[in-house]
Protein backbone atom coordinates (compact mmCIF):
# COMPACT_ATOMS: atom_id res chain seq x y z
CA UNK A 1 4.82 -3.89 -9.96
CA UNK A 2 2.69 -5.96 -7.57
CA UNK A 3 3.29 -5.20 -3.37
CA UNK A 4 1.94 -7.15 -0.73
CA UNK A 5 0.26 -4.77 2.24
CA UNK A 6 1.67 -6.73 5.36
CA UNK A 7 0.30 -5.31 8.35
CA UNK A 8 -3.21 -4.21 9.94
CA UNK A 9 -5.83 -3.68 8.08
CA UNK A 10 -7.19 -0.26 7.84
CA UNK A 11 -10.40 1.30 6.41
CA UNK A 12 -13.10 -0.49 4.63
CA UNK A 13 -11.58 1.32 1.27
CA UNK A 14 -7.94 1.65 3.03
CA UNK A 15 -5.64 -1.44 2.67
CA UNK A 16 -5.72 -5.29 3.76
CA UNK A 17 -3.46 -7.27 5.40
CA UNK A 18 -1.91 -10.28 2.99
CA UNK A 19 -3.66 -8.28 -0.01
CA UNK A 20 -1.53 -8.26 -3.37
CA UNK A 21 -1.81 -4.30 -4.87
CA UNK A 22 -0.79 -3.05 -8.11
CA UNK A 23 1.03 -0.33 -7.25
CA UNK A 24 4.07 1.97 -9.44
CA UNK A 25 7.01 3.82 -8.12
CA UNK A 26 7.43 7.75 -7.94
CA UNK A 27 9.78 10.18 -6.39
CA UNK A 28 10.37 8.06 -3.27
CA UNK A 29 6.12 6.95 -3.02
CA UNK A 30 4.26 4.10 -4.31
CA UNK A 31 0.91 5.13 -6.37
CA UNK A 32 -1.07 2.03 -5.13
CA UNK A 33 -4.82 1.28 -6.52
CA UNK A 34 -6.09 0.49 -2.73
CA UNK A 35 -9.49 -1.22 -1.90
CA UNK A 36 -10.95 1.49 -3.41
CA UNK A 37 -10.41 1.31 -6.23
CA UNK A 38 -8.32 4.54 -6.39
CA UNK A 39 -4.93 5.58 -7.02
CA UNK A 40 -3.35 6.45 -3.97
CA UNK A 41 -0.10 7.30 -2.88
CA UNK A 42 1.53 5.45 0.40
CA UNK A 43 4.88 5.35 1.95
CA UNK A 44 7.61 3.36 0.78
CA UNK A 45 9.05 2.61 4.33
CA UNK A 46 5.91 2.83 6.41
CA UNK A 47 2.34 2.37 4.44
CA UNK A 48 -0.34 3.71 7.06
CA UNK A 49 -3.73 5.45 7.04
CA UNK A 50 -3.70 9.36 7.21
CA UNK A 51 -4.87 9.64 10.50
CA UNK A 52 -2.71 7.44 12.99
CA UNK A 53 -6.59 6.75 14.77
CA UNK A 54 -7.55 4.72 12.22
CA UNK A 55 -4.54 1.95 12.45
CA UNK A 56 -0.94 1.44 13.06
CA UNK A 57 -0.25 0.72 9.43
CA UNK A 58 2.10 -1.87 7.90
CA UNK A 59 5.03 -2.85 5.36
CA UNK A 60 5.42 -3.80 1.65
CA UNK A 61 6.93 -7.00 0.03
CA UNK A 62 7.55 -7.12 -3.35
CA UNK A 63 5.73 -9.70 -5.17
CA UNK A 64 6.85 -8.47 -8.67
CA UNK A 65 9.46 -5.94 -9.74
CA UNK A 66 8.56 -3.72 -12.68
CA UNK A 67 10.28 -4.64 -15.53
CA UNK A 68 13.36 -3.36 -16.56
């Protein structure tokens, strides 16, 4: 599935804001391949960096579903 990141931006490896991820669902988390390059997993609800210091974090829109 594709998400957009919709919120502030975080971390030069972290995620942008407006930036289209490829991302999969799993067990109530989204494994997300972030600026990094890495797979990563982030909140469903509430996508923010791991230390609240670094940024408020953001939300998710759907661009694409996963097929079903």
């Amino acid at each position: 599935m594709k998400l957009r990141y919709v919120g502030e931006s975080f971390g030069v490896e972290g995620l942008t804001n407006g930036k289209i991820y490829d991302a999969k669902e799993e067990n109530g988390w989204y494994h997300v391949i972030d600026d990094s390059g890495e797979d990563y997993l982030y909140s469903m609800t509430r996508p923010a960096p791991l230390f609240r210091s670094e940024g408020k974090g953001g939300r998710w829109e759907i661009v694409e579903e996963d097929p079903k």
